[in-house]
Structure formats: C-alpha cells, structure tokens
C-alpha atoms as a PDB file:
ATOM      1  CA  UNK A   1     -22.089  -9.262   0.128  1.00  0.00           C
ATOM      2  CA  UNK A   2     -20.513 -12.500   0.009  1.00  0.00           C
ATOM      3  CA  UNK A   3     -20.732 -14.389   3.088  1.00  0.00           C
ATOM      4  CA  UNK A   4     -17.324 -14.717   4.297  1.00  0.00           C
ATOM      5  CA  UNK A   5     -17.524 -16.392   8.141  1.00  0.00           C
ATOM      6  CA  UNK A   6     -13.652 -16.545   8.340  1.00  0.00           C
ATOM      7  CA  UNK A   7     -14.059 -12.922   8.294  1.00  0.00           C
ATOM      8  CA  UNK A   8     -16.593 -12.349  10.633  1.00  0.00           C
ATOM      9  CA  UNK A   9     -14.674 -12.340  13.892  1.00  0.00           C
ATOM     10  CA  UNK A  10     -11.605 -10.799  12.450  1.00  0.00           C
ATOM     11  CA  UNK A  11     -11.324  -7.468  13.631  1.00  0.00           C
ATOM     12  CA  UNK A  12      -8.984  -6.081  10.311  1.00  0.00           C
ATOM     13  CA  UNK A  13     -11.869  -7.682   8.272  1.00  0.00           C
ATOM     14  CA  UNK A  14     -13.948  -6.378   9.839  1.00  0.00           C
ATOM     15  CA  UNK A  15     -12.491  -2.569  10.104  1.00  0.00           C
ATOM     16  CA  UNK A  16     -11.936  -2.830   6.287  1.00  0.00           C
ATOM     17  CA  UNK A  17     -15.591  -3.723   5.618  1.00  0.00           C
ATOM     18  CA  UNK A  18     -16.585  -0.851   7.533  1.00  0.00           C
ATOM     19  CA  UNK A  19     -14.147   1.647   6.172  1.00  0.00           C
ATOM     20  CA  UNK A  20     -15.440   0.896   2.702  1.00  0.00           C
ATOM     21  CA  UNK A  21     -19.012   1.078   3.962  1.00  0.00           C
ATOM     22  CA  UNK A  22     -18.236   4.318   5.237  1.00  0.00           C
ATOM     23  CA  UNK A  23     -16.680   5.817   2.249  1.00  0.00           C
ATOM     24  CA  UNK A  24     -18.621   3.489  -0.485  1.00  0.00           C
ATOM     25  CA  UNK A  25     -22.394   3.331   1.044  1.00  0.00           C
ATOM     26  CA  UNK A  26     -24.373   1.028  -0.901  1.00  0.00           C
ATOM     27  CA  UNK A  27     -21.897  -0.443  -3.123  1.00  0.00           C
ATOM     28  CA  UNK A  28     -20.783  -3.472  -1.764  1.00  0.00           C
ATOM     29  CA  UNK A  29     -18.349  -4.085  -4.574  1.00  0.00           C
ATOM     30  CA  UNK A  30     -15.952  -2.286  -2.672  1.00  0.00           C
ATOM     31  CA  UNK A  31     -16.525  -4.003   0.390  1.00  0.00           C
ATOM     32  CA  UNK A  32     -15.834  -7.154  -1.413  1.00  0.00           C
ATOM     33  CA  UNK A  33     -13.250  -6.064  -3.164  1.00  0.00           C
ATOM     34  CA  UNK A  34     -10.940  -5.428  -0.234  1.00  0.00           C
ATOM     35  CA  UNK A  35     -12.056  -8.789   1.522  1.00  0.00           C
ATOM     36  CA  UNK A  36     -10.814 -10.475  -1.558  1.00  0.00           C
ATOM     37  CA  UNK A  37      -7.192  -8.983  -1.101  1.00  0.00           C
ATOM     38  CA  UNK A  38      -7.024  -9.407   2.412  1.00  0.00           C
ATOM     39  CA  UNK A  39      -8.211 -13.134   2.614  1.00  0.00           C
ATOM     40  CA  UNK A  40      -6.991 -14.593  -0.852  1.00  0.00           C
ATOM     41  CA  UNK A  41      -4.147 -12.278  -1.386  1.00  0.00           C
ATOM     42  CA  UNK A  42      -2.091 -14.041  -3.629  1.00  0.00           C
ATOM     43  CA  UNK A  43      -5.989 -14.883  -6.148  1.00  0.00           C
ATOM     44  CA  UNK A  44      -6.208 -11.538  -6.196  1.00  0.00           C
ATOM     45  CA  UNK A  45      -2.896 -10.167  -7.464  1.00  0.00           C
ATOM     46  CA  UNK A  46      -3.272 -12.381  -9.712  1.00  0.00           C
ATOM     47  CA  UNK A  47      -7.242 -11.522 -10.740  1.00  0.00           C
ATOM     48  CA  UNK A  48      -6.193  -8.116 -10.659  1.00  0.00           C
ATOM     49  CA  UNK A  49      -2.151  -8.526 -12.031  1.00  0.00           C
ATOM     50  CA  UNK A  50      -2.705  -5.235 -14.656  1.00  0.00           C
ATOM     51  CA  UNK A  51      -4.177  -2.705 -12.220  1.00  0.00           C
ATOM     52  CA  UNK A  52      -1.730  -3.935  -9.803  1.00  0.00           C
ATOM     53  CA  UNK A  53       1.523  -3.096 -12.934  1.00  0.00           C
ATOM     54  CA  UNK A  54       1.029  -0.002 -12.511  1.00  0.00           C
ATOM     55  CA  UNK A  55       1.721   0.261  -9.012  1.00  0.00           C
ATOM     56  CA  UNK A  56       5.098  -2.054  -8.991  1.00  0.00           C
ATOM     57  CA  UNK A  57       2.890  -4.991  -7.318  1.00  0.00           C
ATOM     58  CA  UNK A  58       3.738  -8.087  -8.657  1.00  0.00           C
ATOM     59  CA  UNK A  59       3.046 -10.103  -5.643  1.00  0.00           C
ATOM     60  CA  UNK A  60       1.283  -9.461  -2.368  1.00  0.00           C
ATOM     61  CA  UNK A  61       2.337  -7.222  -0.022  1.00  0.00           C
ATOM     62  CA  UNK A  62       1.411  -5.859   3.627  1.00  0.00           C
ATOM     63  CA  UNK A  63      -0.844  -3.603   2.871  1.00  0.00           C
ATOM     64  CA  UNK A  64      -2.536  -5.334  -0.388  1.00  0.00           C
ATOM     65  CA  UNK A  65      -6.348  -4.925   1.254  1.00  0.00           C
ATOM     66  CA  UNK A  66      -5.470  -0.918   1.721  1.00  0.00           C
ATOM     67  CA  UNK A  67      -4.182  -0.982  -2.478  1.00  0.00           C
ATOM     68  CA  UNK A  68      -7.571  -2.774  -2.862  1.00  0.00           C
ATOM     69  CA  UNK A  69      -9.789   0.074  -0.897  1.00  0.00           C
ATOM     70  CA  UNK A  70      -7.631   2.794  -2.931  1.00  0.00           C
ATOM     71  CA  UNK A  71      -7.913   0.809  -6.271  1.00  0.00           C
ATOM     72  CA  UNK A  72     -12.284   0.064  -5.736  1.00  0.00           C
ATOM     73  CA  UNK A  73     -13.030   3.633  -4.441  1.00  0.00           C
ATOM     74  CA  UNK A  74     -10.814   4.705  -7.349  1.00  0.00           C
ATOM     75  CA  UNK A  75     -13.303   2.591  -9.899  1.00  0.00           C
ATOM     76  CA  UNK A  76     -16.799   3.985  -8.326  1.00  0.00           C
ATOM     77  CA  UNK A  77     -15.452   7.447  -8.887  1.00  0.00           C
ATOM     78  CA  UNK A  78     -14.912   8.262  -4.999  1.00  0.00           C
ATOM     79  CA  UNK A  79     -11.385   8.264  -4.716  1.00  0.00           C
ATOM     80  CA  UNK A  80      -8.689  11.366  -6.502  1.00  0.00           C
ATOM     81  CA  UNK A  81      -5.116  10.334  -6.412  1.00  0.00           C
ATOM     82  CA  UNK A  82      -2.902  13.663  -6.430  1.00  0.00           C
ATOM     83  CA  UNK A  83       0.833  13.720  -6.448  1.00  0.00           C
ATOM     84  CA  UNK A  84       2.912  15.131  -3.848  1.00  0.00           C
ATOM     85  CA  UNK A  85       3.867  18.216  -5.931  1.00  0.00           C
ATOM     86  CA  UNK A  86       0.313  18.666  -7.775  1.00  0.00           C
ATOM     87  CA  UNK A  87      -1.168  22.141  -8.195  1.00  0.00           C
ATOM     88  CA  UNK A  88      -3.916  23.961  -6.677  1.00  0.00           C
ATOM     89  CA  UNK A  89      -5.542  23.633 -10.346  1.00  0.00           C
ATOM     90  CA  UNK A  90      -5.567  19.908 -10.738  1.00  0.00           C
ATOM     91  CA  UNK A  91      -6.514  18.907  -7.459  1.00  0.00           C
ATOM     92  CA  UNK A  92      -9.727  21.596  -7.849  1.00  0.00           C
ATOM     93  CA  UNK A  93     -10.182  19.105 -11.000  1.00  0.00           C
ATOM     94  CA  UNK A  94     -10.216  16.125  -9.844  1.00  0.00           C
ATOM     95  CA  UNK A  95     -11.925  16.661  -5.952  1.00  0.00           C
ATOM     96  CA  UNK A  96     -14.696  18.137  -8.095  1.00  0.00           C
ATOM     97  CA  UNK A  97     -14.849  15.004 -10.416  1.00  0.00           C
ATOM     98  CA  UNK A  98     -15.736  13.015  -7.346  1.00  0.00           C
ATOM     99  CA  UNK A  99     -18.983  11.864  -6.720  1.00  0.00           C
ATOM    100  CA  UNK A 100     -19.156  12.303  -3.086  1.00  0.00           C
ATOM    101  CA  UNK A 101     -17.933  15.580  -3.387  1.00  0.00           C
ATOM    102  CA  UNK A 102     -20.062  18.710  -1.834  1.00  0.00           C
ATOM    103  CA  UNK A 103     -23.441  19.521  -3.559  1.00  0.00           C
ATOM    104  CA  UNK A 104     -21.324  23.210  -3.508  1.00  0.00           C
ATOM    105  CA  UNK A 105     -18.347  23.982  -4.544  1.00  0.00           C
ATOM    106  CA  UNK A 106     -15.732  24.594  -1.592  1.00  0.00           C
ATOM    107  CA  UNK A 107     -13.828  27.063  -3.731  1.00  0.00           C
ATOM    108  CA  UNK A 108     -16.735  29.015  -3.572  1.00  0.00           C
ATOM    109  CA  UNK A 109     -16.407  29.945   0.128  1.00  0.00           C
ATOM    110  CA  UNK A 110     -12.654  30.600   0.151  1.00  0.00           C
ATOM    111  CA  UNK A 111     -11.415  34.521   0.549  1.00  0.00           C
ATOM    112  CA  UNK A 112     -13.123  36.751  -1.899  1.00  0.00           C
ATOM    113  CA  UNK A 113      -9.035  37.632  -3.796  1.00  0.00           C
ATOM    114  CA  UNK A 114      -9.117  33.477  -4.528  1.00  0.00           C
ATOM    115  CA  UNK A 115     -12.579  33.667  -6.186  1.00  0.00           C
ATOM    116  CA  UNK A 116     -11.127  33.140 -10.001  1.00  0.00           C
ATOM    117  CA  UNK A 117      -9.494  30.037  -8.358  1.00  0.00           C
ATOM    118  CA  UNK A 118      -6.108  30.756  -8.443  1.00  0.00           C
ATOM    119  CA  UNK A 119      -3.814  30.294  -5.537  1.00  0.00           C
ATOM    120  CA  UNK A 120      -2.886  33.718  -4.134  1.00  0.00           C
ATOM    121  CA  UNK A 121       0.159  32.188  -2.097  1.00  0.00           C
ATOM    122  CA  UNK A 122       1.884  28.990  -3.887  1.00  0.00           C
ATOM    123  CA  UNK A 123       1.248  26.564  -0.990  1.00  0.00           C
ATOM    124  CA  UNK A 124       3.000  23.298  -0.880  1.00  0.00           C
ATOM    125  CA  UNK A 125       0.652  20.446  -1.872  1.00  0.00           C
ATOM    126  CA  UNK A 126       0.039  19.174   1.953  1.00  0.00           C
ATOM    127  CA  UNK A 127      -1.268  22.956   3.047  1.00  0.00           C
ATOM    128  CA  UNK A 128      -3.116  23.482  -0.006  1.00  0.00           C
ATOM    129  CA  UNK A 129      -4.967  20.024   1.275  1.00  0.00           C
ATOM    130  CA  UNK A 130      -5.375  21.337   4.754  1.00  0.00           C
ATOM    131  CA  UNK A 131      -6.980  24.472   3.393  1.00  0.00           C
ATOM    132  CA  UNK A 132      -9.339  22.374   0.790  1.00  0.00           C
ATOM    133  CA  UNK A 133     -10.092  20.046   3.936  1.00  0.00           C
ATOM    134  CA  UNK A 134     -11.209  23.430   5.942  1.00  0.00           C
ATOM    135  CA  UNK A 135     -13.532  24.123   3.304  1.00  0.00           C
ATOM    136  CA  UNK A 136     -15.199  20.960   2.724  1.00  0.00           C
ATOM    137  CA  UNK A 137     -15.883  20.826   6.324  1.00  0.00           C
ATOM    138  CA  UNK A 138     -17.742  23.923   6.253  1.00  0.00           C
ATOM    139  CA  UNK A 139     -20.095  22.505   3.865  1.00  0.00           C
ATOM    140  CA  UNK A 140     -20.806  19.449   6.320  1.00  0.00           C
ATOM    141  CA  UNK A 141     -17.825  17.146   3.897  1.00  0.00           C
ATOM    142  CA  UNK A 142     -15.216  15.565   5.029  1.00  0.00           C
ATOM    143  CA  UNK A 143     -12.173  15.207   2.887  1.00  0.00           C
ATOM    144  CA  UNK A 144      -9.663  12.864   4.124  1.00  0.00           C
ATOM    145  CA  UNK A 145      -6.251  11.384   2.727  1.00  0.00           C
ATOM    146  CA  UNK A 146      -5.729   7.319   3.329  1.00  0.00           C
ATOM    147  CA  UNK A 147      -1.967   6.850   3.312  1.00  0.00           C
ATOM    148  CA  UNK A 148      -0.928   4.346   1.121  1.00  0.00           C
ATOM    149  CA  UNK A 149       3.039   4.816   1.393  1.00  0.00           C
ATOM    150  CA  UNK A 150       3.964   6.762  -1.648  1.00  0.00           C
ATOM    151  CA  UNK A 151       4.342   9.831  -3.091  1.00  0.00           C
ATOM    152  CA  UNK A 152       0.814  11.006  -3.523  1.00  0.00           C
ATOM    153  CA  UNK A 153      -2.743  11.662  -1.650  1.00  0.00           C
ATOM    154  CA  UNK A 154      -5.177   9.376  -2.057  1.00  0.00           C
ATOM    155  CA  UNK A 155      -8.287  11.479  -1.253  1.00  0.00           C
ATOM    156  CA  UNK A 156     -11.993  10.980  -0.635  1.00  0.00           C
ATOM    157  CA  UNK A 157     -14.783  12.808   0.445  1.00  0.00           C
ATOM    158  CA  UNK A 158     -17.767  11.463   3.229  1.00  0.00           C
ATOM    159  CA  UNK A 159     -19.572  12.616   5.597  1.00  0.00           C
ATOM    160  CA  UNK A 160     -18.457  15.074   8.261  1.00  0.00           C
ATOM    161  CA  UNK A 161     -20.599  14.109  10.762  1.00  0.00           C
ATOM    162  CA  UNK A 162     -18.387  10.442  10.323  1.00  0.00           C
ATOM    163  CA  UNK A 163     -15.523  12.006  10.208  1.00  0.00           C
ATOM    164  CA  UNK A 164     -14.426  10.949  13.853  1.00  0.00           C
ATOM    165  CA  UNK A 165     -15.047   7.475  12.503  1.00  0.00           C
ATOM    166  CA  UNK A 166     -12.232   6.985   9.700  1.00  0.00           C
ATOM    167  CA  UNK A 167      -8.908   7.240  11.763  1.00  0.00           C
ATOM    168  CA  UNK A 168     -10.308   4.548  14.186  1.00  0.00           C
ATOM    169  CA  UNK A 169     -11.323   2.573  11.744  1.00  0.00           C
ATOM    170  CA  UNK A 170      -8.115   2.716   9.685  1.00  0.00           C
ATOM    171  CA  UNK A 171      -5.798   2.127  12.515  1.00  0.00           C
ATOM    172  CA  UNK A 172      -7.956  -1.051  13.443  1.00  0.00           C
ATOM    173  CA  UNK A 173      -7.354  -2.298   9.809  1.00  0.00           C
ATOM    174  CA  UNK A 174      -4.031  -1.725  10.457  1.00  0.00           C
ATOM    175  CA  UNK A 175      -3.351   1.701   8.291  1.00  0.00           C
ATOM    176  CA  UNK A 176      -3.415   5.520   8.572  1.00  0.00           C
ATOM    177  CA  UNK A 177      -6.066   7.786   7.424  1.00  0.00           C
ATOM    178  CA  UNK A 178      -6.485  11.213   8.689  1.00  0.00           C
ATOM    179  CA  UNK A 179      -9.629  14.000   7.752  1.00  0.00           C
ATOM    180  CA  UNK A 180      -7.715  17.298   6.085  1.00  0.00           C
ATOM    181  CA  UNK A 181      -7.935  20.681   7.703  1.00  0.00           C
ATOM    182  CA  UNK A 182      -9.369  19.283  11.105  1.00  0.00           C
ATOM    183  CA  UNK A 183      -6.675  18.800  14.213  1.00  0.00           C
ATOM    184  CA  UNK A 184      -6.134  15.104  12.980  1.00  0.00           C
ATOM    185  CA  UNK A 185      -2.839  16.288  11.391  1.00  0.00           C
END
C-alpha cells in the first residue's frame, strides 16, 4: 500500500483501512481506494467522475470514502447491492455470486418446505436479510449490510468469527454497518 503518513495517526483513516482489510484481505486496492477518497476527495471524483454518475455524485460529499469502500468491494466481486424491495430470488443470485460467500450454500440449511428456494411467506426485503444473515452465520459467515443512505443493501460476506469487529470499526470511520440476523439490529 501506498505510504500515506498523513494518514497514519488519523483514526477515520485508519478505521477505513481496516474495514477494507477486513472485508478485502489481501487486496490492497481497496484499501487504497478508499484512502484516495477520503484524503484527495475532490482527485478522486474526478478520477472516478463515471462510476460516481451513476450514483448522483458530481462532487464530494460526506461520506465519499464509504461510496469508495461500496464502489472497490463492488469491483473485486465482494460486495451485492440489493434494492429495498428486491426478491428472495435475486438476492439468492447475487449473495451467491460473491466471492466471499460460504463454501455451502445457506439455502441449503433453511426449513426442509423452502428447499426448492422459494419463499414460503413473502417477507419484506429487511427480514428476508435477517433470515439469510441467520444462515450464513451457521456456516461460520458473516453477512453484513454497510449503510450507505439510500434505498438499497449494500451487502458483504466475512468472517464470523470478525463479525464483532465491523460495527466498531464502521462507527470509528464515521458510518453504520451492522452483521444480519445477529442482535446488531
């Protein structure tokens, strides 16, 4: 990684560094990434001015370095963005298209009447989360939501023995991130 000593004593910088080492290990891109947006803000909306488009960011913002971690884990495959109304189907898609996910499917251990994957109750998007959080616990996975503001779910998947980790973290960065279906929420 770059060295970056106006960083180094920083505690933000430093809670964003290890929030993307926590949910990137070994890819320091991401790492860098966010570092870019939160100590050159204005270089990197401008570096990154067609990615940003899409998301109504013209200029910076508050919480440009948490856009940056969303956008980076987005680009090393680690990061699903559902909407708020998505179905059971779609997030199933893309939480299995991750490359943290489980080395088992969660769907797999869910009640024995939701086997074909198809949502026996229609849950609102939020509980179906919970549920899907449950589940990737149980096979040692955290899934977790970082709250960027809008109306979707940002989601990865790490560790659960971390887990405890990410919330701190976040909130020392300045930003909310909670693990689904554990008593964070």
């Amino acid at each position: 990684m770059t060295d970056r000593p106006a960083s180094a004593s920083d505690p933000a910088a430093q809670a964003l560094t290890a929030l993307a080492e926590l949910l990137a290990p070994g890819r320091a891109a991401v790492a860098e990434e966010v570092l870019f947006a939160y100590e050159d803000p204005d270089a990197y909306v401008r570096t990154h001015a067609t990615r940003l488009e899409d998301r109504g960011i013209d200029a910076p913002i508050e919480n440009l370095a948490w856009i940056a971690l969303v956008d980076a884990l987005t680009a090393q495959g680690l990061l699903a963005e559902v909407d708020w109304k998505e179905d059971g189907d779609e997030i199933r898609r893309q939480l299995r298209a991750l490359e943290s996910r489980p080395a088992v499917d969660p769907w797999s251990l869910a009640d024995p009447e939701n086997a074909d994957g198809t949502d026996p109750v229609a849950l609102d998007t939020a509980a179906f989360l919970n549920d899907a959080g449950r589940l990737h616990l149980d096979l040692g996975v955290a899934l977790a939501v970082l709250d960027i503001e809008s109306d979707c779910y940002p989601l990865v998947c790490f560790p659960a023995r971390r887990a405890s980790e990410l919330t701190p973290l976040a909130a020392r960065a300045g930003f909310y991130a909670a693990v689904l279906g554990s008593d964070q929420l």
